[in-house]
C-alpha atoms as a PDB file:
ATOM      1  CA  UNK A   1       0.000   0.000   0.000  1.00  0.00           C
ATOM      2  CA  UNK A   2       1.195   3.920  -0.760  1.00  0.00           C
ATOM      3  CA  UNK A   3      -0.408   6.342   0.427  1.00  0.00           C
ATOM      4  CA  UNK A   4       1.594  10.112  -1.442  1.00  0.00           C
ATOM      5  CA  UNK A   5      -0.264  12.930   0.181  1.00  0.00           C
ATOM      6  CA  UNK A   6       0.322  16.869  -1.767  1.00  0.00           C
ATOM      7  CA  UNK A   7      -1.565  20.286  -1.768  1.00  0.00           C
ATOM      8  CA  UNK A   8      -0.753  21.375   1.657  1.00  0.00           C
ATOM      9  CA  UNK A   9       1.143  25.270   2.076  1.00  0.00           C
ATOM     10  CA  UNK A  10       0.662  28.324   3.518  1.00  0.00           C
ATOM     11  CA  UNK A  11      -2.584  29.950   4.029  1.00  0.00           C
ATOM     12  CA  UNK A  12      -4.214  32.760   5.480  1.00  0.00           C
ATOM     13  CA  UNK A  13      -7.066  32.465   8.318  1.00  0.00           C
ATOM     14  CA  UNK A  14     -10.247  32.453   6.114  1.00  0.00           C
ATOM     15  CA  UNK A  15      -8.144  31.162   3.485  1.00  0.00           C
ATOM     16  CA  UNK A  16      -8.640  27.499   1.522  1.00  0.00           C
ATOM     17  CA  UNK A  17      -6.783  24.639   0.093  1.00  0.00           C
ATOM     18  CA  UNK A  18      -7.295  21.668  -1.201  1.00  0.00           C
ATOM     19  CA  UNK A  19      -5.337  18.663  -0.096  1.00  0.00           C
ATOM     20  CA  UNK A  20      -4.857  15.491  -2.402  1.00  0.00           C
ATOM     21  CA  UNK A  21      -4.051  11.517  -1.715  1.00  0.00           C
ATOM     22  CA  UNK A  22      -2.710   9.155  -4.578  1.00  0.00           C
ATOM     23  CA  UNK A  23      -3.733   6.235  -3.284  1.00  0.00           C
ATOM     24  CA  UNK A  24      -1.979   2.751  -4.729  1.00  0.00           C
ATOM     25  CA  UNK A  25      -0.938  -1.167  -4.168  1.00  0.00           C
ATOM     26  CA  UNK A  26      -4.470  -1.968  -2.970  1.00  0.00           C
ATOM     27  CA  UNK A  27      -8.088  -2.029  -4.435  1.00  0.00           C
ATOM     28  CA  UNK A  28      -9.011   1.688  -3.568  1.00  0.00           C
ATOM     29  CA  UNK A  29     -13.130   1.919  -4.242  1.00  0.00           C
ATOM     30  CA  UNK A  30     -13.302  -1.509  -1.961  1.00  0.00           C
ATOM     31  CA  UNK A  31     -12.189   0.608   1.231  1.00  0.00           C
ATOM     32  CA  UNK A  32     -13.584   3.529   3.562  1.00  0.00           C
ATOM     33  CA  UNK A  33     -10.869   6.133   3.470  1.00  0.00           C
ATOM     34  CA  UNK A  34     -10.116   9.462   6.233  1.00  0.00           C
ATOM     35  CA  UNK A  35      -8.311  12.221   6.821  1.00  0.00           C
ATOM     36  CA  UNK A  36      -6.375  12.970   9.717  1.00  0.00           C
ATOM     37  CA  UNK A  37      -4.170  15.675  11.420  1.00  0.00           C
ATOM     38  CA  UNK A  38      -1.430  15.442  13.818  1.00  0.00           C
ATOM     39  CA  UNK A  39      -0.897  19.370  15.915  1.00  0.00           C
ATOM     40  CA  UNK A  40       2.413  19.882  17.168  1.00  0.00           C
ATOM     41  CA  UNK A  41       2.252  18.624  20.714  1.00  0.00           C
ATOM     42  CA  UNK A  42      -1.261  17.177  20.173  1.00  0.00           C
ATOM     43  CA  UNK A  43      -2.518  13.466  19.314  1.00  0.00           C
ATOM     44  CA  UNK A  44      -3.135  12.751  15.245  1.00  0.00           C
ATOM     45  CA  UNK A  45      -7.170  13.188  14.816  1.00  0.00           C
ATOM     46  CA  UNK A  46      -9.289  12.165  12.465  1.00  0.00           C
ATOM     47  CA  UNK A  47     -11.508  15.024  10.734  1.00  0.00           C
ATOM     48  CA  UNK A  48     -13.558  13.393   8.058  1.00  0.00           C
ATOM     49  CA  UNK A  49     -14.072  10.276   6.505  1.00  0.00           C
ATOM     50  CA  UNK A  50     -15.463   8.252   3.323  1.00  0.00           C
ATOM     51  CA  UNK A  51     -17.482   5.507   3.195  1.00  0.00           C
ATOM     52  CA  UNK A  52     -17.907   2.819   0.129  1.00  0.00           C
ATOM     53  CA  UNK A  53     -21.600   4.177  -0.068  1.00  0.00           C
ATOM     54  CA  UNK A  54     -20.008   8.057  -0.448  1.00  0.00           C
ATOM     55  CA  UNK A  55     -21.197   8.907   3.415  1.00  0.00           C
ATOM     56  CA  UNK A  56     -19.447  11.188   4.974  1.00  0.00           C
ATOM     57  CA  UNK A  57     -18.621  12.311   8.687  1.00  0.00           C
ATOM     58  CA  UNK A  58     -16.391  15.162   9.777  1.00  0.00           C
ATOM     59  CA  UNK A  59     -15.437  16.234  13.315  1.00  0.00           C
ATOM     60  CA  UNK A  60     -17.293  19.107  14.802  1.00  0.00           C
ATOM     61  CA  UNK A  61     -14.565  21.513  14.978  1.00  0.00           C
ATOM     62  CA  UNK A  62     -14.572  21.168  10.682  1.00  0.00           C
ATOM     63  CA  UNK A  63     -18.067  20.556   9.996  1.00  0.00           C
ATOM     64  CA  UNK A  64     -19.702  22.936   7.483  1.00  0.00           C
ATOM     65  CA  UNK A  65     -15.789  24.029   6.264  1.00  0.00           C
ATOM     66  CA  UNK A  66     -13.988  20.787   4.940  1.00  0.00           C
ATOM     67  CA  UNK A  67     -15.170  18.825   2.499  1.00  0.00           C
ATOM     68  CA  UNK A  68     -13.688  15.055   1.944  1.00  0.00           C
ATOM     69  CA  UNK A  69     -14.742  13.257  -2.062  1.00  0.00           C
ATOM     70  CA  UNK A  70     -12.792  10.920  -3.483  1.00  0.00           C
ATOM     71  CA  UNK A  71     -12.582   9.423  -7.251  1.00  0.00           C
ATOM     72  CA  UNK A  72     -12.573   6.087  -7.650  1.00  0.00           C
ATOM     73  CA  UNK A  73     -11.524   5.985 -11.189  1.00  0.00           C
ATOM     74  CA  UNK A  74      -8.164   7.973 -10.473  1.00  0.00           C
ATOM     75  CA  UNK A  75      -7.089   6.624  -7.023  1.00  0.00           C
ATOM     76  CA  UNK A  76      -7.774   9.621  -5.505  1.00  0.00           C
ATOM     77  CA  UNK A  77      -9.143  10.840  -1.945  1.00  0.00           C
ATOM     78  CA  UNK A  78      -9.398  15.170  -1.586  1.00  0.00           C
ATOM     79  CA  UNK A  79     -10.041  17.241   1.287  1.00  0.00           C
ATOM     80  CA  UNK A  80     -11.300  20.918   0.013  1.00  0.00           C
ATOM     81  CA  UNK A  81     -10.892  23.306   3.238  1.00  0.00           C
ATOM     82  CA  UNK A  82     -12.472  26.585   3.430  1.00  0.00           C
ATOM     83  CA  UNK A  83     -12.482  29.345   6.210  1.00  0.00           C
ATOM     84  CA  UNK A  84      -9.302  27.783   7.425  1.00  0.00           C
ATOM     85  CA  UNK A  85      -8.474  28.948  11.092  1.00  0.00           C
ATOM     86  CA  UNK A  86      -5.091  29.182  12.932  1.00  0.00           C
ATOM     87  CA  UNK A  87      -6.340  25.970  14.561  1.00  0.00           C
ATOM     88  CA  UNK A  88      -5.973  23.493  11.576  1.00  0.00           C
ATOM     89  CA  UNK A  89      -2.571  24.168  11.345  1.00  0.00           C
ATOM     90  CA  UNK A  90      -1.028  20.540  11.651  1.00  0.00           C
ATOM     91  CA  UNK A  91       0.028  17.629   9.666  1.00  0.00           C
ATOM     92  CA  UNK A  92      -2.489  16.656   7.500  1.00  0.00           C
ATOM     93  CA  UNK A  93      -2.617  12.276   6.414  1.00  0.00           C
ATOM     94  CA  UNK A  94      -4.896  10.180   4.983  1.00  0.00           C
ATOM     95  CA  UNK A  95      -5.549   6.973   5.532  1.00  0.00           C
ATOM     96  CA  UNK A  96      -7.338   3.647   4.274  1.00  0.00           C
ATOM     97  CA  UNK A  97      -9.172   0.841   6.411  1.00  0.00           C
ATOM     98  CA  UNK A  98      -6.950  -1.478   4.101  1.00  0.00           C
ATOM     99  CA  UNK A  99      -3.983  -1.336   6.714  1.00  0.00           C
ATOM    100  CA  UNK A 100      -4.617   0.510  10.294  1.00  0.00           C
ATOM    101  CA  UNK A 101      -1.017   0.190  10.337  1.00  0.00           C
ATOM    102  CA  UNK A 102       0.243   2.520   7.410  1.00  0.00           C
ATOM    103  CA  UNK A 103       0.958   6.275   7.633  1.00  0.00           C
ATOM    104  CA  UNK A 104       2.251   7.922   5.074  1.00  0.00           C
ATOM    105  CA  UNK A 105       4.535  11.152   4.976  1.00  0.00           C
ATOM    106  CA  UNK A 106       1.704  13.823   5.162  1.00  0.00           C
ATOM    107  CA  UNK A 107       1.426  17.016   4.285  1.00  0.00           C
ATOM    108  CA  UNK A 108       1.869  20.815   6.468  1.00  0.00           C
ATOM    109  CA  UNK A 109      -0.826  22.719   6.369  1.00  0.00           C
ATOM    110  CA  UNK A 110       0.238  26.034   7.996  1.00  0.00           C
ATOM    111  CA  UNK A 111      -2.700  28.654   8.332  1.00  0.00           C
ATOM    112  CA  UNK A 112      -1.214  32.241   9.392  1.00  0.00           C
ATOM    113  CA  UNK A 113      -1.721  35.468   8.769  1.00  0.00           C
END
């Protein structure tokens, strides 16, 4: 499994970006994927998700600002973030529920004015 997470930077608070995940070695439409973020000092989070079916849950301190989608036929999971805050500056990973175990390299999203 690889995991190659881009689109991360520097953004202003109110600011957006969209984050991408090229997803490979496994069968990507047959698994629920996420998004997490890591702080400094802080415990990695999760702060949305992606189920087979296209559900979706976010955690309550992104709800109504990020936005996870994914395309099957490209091997690709997005996050779109809008009205970005000083607080979602962190480490930004996604992750598939084919291996709990992998991680890959991530991505810094840095939101500053």
């Amino acid at each position: 499994v690889q995991l190659v997470e881009s689109g991360g930077g520097l953004a202003q608070p109110g600011g957006s970006l969209t984050l991408s995940c090229a997803a490979s070695g496994f069968t990507f439409w047959a698994y629920h994927m996420s998004w997490y973020r890591q702080a400094p000092g802080k415990g990695r989070e999760r702060v949305a998700r992606i189920f087979l079916a296209m559900q979706k849950e976010y955690a309550d301190s992104v709800k109504g600002r990020f936005t996870i989608s994914r395309d099957n036929a490209r091997n690709l999971l997005f996050l779109n973030m809008t009205r970005l805050k000083p607080d979602d500056t962190a480490v930004y990973y996604c992750h598939s529920s084919y291996d709990d175990d992998y991680w890959g390299q991530g991505t810094q999203v840095t939101v500053s004015s």
